[in-house]
Protein backbone atom coordinates (compact mmCIF):
# COMPACT_ATOMS: atom_id res chain seq x y z
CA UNK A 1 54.64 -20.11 -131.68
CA UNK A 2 56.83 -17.32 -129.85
CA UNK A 3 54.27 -14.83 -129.83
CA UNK A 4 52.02 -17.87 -127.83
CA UNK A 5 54.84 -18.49 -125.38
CA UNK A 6 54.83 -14.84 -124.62
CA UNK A 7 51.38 -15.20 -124.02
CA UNK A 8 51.71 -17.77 -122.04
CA UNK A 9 54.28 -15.90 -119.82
CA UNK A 10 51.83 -13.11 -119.28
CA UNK A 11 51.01 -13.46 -115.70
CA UNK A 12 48.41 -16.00 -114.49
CA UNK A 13 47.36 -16.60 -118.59
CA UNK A 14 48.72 -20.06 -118.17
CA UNK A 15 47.38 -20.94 -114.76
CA UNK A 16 44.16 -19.70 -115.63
CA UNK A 17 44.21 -22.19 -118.90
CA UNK A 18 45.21 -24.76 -116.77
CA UNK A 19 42.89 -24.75 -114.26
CA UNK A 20 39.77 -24.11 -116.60
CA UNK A 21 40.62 -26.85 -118.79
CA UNK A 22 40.53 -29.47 -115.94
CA UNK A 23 37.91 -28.06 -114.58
CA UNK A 24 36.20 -28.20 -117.58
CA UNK A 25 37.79 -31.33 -118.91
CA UNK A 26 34.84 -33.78 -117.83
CA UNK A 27 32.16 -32.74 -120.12
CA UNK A 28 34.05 -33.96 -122.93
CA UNK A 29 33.73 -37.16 -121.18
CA UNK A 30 30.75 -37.42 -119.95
CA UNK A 31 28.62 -37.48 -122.93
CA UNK A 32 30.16 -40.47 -124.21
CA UNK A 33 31.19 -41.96 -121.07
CA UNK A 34 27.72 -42.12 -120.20
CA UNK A 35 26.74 -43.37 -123.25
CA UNK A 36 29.13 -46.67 -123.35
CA UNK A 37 28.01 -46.71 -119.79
CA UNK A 38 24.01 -46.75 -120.22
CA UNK A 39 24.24 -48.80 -123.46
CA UNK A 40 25.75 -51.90 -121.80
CA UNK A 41 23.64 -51.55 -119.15
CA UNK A 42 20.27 -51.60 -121.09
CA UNK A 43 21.87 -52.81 -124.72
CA UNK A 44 20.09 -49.62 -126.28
CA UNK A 45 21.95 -46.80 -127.64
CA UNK A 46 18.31 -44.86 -127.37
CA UNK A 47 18.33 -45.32 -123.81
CA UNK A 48 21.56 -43.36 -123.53
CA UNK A 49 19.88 -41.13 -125.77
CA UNK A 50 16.96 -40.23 -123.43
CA UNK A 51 19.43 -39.69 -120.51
CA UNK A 52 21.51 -37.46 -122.15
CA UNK A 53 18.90 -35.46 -123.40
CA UNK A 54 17.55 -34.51 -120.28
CA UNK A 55 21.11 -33.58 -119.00
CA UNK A 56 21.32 -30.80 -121.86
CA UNK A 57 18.00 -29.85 -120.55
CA UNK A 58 19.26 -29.22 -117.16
CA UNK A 59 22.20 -27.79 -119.19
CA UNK A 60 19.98 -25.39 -121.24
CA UNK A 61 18.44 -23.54 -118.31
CA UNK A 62 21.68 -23.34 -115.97
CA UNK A 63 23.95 -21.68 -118.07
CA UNK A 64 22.60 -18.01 -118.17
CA UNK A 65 21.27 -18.50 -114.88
CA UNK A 66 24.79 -19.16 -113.01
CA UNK A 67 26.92 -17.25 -115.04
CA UNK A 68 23.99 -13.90 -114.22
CA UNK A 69 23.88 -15.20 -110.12
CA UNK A 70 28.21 -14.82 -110.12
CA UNK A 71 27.41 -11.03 -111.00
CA UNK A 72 25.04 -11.34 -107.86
CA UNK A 73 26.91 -13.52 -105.21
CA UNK A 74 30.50 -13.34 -106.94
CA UNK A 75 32.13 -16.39 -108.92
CA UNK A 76 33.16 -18.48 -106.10
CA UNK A 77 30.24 -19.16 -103.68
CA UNK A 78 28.43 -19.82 -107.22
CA UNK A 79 31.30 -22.28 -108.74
CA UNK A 80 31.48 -24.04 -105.12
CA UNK A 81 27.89 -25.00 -104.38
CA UNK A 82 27.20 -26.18 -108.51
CA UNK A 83 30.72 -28.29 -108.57
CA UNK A 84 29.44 -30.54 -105.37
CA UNK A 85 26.14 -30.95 -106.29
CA UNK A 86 27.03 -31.47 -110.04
CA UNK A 87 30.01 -33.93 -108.74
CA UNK A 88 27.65 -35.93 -106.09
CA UNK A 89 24.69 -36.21 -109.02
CA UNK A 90 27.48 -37.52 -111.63
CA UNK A 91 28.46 -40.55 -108.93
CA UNK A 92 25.46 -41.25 -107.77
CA UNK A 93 24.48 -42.58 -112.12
CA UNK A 94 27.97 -44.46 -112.11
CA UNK A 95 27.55 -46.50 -108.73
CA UNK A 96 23.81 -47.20 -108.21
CA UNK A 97 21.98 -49.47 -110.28
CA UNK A 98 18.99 -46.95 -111.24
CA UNK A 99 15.92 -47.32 -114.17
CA UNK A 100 16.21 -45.26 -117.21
CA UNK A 101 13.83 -42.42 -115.37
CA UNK A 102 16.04 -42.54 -112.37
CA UNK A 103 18.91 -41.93 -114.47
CA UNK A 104 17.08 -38.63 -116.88
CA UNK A 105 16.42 -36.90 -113.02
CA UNK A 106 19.28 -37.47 -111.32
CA UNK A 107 21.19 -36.63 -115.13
CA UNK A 108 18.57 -33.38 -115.17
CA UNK A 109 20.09 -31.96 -112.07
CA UNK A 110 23.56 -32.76 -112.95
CA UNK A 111 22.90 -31.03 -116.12
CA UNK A 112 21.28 -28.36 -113.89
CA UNK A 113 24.54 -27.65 -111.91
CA UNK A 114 26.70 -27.50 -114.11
CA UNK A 115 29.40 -25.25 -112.89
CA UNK A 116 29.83 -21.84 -114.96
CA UNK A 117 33.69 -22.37 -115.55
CA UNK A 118 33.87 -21.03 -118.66
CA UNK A 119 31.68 -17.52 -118.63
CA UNK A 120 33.96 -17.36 -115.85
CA UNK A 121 36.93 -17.64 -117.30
CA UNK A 122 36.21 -15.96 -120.67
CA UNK A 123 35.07 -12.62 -118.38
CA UNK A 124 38.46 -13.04 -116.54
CA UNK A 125 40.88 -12.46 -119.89
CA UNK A 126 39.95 -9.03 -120.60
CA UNK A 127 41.27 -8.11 -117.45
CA UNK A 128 44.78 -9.87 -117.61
CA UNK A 129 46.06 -9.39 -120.72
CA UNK A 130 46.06 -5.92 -123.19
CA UNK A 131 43.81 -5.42 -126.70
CA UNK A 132 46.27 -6.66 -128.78
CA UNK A 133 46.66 -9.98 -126.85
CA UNK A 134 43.21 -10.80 -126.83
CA UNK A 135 42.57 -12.19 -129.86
CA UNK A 136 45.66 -14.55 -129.74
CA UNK A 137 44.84 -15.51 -126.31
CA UNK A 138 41.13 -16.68 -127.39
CA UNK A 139 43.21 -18.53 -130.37
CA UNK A 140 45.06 -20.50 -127.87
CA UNK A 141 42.64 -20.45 -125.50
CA UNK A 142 40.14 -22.43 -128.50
CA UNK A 143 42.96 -24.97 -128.99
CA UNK A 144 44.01 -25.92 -125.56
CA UNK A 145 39.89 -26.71 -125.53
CA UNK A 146 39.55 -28.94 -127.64
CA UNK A 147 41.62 -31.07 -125.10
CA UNK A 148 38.12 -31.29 -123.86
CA UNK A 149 36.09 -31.65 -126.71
CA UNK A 150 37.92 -34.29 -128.59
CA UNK A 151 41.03 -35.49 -126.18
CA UNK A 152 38.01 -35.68 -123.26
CA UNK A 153 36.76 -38.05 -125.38
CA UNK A 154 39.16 -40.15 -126.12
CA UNK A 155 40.65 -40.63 -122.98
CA UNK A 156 36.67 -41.33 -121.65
CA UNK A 157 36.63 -43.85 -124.50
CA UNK A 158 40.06 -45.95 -123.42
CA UNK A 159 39.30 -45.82 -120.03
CA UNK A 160 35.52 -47.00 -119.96
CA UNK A 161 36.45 -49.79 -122.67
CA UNK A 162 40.09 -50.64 -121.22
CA UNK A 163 39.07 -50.29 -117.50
CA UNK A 164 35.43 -50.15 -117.02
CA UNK A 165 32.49 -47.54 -118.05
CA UNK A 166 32.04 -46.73 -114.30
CA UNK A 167 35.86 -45.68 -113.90
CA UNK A 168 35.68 -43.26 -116.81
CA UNK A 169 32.63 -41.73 -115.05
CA UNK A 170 34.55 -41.14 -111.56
CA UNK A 171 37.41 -40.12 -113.30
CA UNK A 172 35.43 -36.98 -115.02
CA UNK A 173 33.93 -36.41 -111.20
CA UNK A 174 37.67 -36.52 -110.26
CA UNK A 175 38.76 -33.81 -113.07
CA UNK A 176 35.81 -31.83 -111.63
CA UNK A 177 36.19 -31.46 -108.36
CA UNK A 178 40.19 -30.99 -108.78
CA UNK A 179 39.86 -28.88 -111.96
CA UNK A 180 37.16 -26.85 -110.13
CA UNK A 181 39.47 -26.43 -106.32
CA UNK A 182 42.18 -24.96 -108.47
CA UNK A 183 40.30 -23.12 -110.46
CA UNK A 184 38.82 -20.94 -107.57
CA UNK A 185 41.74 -20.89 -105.52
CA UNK A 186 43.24 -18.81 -108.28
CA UNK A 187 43.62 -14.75 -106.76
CA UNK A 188 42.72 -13.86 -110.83
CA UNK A 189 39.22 -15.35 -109.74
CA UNK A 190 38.76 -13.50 -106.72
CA UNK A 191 40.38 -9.93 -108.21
CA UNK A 192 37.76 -10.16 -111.11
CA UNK A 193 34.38 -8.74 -109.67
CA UNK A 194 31.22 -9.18 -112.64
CA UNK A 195 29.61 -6.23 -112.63
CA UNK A 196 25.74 -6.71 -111.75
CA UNK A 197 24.09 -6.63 -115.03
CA UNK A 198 20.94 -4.22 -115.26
CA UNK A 199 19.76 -6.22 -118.28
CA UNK A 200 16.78 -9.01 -117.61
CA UNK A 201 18.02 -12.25 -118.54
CA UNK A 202 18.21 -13.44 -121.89
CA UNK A 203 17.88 -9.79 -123.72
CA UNK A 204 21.56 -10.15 -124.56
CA UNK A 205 20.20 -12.93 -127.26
CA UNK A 206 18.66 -10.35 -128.85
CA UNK A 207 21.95 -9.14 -130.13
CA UNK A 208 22.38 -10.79 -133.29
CA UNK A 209 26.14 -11.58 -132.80
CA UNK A 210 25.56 -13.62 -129.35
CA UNK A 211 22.61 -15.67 -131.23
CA UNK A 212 25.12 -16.16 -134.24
CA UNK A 213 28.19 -17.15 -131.99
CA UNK A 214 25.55 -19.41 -129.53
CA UNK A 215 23.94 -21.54 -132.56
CA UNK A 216 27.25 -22.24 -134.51
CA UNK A 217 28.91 -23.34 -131.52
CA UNK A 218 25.90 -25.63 -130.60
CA UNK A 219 25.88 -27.29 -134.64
CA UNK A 220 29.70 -27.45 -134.02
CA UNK A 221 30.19 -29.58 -131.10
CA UNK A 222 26.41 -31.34 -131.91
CA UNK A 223 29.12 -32.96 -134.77
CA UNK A 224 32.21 -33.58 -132.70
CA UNK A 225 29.89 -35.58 -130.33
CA UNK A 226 27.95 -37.30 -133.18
CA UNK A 227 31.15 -37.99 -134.95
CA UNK A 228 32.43 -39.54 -131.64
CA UNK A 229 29.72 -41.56 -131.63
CA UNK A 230 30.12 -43.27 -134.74
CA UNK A 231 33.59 -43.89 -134.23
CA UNK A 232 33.34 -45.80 -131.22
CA UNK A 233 30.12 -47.47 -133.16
CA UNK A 234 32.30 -48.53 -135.55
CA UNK A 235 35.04 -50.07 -134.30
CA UNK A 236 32.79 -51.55 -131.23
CA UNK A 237 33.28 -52.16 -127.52
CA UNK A 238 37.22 -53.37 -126.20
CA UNK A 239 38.48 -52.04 -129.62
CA UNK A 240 41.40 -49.31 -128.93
CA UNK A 241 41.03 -48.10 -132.30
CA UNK A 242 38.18 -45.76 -131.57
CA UNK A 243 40.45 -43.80 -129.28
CA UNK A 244 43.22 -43.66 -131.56
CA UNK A 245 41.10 -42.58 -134.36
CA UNK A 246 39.42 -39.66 -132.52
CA UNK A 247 43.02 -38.88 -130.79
CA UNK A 248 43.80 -37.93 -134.81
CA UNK A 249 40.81 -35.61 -134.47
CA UNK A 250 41.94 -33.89 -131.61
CA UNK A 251 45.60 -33.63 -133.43
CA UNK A 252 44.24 -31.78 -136.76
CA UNK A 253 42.36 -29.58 -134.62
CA UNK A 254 45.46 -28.22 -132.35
CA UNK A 255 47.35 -27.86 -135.91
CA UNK A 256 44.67 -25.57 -137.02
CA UNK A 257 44.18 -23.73 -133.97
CA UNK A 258 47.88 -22.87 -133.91
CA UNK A 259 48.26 -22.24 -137.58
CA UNK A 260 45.25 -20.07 -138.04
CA UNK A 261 45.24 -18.71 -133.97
CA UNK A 262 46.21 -15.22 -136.20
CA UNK A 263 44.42 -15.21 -138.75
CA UNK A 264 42.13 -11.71 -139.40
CA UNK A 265 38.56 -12.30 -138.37
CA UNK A 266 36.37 -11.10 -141.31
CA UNK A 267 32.53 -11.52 -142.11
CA UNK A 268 33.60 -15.18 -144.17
CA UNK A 269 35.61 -16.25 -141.16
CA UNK A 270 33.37 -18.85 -139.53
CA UNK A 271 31.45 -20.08 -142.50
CA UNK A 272 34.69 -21.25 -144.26
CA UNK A 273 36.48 -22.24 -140.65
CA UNK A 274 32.77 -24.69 -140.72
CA UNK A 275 33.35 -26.10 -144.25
CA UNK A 276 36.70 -27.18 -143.92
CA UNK A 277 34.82 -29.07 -140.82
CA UNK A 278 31.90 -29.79 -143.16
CA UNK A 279 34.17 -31.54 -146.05
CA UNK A 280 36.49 -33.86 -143.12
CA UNK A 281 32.74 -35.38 -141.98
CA UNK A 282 31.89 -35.87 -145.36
CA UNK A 283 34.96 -38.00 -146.64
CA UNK A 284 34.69 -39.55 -143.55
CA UNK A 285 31.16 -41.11 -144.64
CA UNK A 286 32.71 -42.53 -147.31
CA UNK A 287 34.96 -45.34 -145.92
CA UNK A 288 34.99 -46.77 -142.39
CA UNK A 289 38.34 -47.93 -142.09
CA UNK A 290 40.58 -46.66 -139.68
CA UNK A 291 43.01 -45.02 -142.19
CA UNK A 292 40.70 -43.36 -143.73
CA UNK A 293 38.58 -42.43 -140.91
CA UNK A 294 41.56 -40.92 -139.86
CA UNK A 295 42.87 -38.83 -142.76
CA UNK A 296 39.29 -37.59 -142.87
CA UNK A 297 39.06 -36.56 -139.42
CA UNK A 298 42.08 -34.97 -139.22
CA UNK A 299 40.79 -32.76 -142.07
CA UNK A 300 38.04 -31.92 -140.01
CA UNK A 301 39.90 -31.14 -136.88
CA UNK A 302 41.60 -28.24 -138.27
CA UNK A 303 38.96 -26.64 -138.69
CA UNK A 304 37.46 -26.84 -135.07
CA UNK A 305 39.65 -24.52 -133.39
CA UNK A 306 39.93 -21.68 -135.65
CA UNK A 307 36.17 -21.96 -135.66
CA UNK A 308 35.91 -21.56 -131.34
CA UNK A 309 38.51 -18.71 -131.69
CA UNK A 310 35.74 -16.68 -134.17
CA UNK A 311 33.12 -17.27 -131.74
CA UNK A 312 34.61 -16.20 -128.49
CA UNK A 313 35.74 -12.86 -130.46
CA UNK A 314 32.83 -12.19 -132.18
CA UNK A 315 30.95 -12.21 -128.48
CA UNK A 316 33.48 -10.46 -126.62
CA UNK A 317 33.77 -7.73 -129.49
CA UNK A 318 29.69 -7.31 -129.28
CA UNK A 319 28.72 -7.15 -125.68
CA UNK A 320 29.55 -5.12 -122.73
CA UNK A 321 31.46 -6.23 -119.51
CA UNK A 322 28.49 -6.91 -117.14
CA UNK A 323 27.13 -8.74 -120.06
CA UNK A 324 29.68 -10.84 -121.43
CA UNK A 325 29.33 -13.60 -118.17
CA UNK A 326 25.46 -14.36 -119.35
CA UNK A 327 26.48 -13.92 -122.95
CA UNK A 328 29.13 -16.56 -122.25
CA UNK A 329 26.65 -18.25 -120.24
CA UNK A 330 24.17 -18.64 -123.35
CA UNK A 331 27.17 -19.89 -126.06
CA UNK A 332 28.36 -22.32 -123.40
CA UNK A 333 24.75 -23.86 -123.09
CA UNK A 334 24.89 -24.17 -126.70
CA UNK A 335 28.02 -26.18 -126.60
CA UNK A 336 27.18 -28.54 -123.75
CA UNK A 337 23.41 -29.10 -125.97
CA UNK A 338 25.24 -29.66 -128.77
CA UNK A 339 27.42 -32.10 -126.89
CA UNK A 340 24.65 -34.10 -125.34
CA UNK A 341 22.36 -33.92 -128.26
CA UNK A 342 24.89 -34.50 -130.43
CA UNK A 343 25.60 -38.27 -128.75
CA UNK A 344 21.65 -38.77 -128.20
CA UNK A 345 20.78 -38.31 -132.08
CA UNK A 346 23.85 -40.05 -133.05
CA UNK A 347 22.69 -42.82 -130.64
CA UNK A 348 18.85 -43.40 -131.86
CA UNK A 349 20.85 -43.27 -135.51
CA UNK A 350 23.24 -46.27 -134.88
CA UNK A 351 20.23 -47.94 -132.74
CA UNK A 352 18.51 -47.93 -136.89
CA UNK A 353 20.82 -47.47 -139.31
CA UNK A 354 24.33 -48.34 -138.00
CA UNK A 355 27.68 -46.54 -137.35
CA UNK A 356 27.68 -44.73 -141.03
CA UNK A 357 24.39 -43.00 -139.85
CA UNK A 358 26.27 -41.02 -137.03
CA UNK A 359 28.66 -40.01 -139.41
CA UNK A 360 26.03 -38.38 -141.59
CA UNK A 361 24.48 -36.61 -138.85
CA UNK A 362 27.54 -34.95 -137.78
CA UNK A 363 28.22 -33.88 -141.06
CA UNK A 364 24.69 -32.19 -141.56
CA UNK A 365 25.21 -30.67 -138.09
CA UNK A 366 28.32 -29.46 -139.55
CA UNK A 367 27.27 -27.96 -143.05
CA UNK A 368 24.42 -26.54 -141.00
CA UNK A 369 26.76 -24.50 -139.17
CA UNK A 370 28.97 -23.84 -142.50
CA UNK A 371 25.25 -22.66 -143.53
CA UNK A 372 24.42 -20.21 -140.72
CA UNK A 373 26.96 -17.80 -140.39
CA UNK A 374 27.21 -17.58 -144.43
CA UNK A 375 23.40 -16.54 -145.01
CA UNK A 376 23.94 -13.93 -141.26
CA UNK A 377 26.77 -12.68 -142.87
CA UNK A 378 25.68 -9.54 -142.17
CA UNK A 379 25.43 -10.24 -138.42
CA UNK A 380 29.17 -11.04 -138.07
CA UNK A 381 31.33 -8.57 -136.96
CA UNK A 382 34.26 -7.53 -139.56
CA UNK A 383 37.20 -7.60 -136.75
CA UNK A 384 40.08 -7.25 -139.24
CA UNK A 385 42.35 -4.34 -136.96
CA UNK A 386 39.72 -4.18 -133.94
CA UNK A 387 39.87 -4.19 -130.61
CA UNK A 388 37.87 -7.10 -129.71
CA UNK A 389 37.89 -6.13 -125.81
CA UNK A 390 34.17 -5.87 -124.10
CA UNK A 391 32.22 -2.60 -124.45
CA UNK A 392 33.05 -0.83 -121.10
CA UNK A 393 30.05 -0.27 -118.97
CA UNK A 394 29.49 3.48 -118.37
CA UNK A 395 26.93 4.73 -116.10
CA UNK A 396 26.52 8.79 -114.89
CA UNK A 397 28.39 9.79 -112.10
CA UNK A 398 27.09 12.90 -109.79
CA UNK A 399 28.73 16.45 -110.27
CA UNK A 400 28.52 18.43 -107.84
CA UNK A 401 28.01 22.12 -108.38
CA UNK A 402 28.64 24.81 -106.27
């Protein structure tokens, strides 16, 4: 803990956290704040399902595309224009009464502009701290996130069953806006210049470690939203015991992002960070009761973080500078798919075969990710003792001789 309070002293580390996390903070919410929200409206879980897949559409394509333009028009001007129109598209589905097509468009372009917070921010740490920070500062940087991708939901979850699904909607267009004023007002953002990469877009896939790091994130927060699903599935609408139950989850995952934050990253690293994930969702299947559901999750959650922390490192260890934005770009898509996805095939589940049936789907997504990185094995970098800091970008410089 006192080498992460150093960290955190390191200047503008913690404001940088700060205002990324809010920023951030609503697309933990959003996937299952619009689901409550569209399955009251239209009693169909597969309704929500349709909308939500056709926000990780929009999703899908923005993410390399606005983290490659903020190497082209800088990260402001691009984080600016995609937080209004993402904000305005995200009110507009919580206050008008629209049909299920309405909702997928308007959703699409919401998905669409989707602001590129975190290739932002994950291009920005290189610069503030040294080599030997790095790798604690993704460690802590992967636990203070799952604020969003567990506590987001929670709090979306209490709010939309306690208050009303439309309030837990505006509040995530609240944390956006804010999250995102702060977030560019910081002088790390404007200090940081992305260096125009000479690359065409998506040839950083082709390096295997980016493909690795995008597809296990996508499988890994495919089963936090699934998982989320069921547990608000199970317990049922104006029931607080969803929300305590996945507040558990985000619990075990902090504990094993600060317990494992330094542990060495070798080739096994993120398949067995995966199965500890794998074996929570499966004893979780086995009883639906909220003790057990929470003893299970909280198994699970410790192996969440750890599992982010591989996946940032393994990218920024693999990729030059000018690259690591779209790179970035490409594992964040994955994410926010997985997220939306996640809720949409947990959603046609419970629609058939009842809470249980999310369950089971998060834990395939899960063992599917425990699955990946074991068979690429040889695709994941052995960072035991490496600098994990971006490739430098080196390009000839004119001599001249006299």
């Amino acid at each position: 803990m006192k080498s992460y309070w150093t960290l955190l002293r390191t200047p503008g580390v913690s404001r940088l956290i700060g205002a990324q996390l809010t920023a951030r903070f609503p697309f933990g919410m959003l996937s299952l704040a619009f689901l409550i929200h569209i399955e009251q409206i239209f009693d169909s879980y597969g309704a929500a399902g349709l909308v939500l897949g056709a926000m990780s559409i929009g999703q899908a394509i923005a993410g390399p595309l606005t983290s490659r333009l903020m190497g082209r028009l800088g990260m402001r001007p691009v984080i600016i224009a995609t937080m209004f129109i993402c904000a305005v598209s995200i009110i507009v589905m919580a206050l008008v009464p629209l049909s299920v097509l309405s909702l997928m468009l308007i959703g699409f372009v919401a998905g669409l502009s989707t602001p590129p917070i975190q290739p932002a921010v994950r291009t920005i740490y290189p610069k503030i701290v040294n080599s030997r920070q790095l790798t604690p500062l993704f460690s802590l940087d992967a636990s203070a996130q799952e604020i969003i991708w567990v506590l987001g939901p929670v709090i979306a979850t209490f709010v939309a069953l306690q208050v009303s699904t439309t309030a837990g909607i505006l509040l995530a267009a609240f944390f956006l806006v804010a999250g995102g004023i702060w977030f560019v007002s910081l002088p790390e953002v404007g200090r940081v210049r992305i260096p125009r990469s000479r690359r065409k877009l998506g040839v950083v896939l082709k390096k295997p470690e980016v493909l690795l790091s995008t597809i296990v994130g996508f499988t890994l927060v495919a089963a936090c939203a699934a998982v989320e699903a069921g547990v608000v599935a199970v317990f049922g609408h104006g029931s607080a015991d969803a929300g305590w139950v996945l507040g558990i989850f985000a619990v075990g995952s902090l504990i094993g992002g600060l317990a494992l934050g330094h542990a060495p990253i070798g080739p096994w690293a993120l398949a067995a960070r995966m199965l500890i994930v794998t074996i929570g969702l499966a004893l979780a299947s086995l009883w639906l009761t909220f003790w057990w559901l929470s003893l299970a999750l909280l198994v699970a959650g410790v192996g969440i973080a750890p599992a982010f922390a591989v996946l940032f490192g393994i990218v920024s260890a693999s990729v030059k500078f000018s690259d690591t934005a779209e790179a970035y770009g490409w594992v964040g898509t994955g994410q926010l798919i997985g997220a939306a996805l996640g809720s949409a095939i947990a959603g046609f589940s419970i629609d058939h075969s009842g809470p249980v049936s999310a369950i089971y789907v998060a834990a395939g997504f899960a063992a599917l990710g425990c699955i990946i990185p074991a068979l690429g094995r040889r695709w994941h970098p052995d960072l035991r003792g490496r600098d994990i800091s971006p490739i430098p970008d080196t390009e000839p410089i004119q001599v001249q001789v006299s």
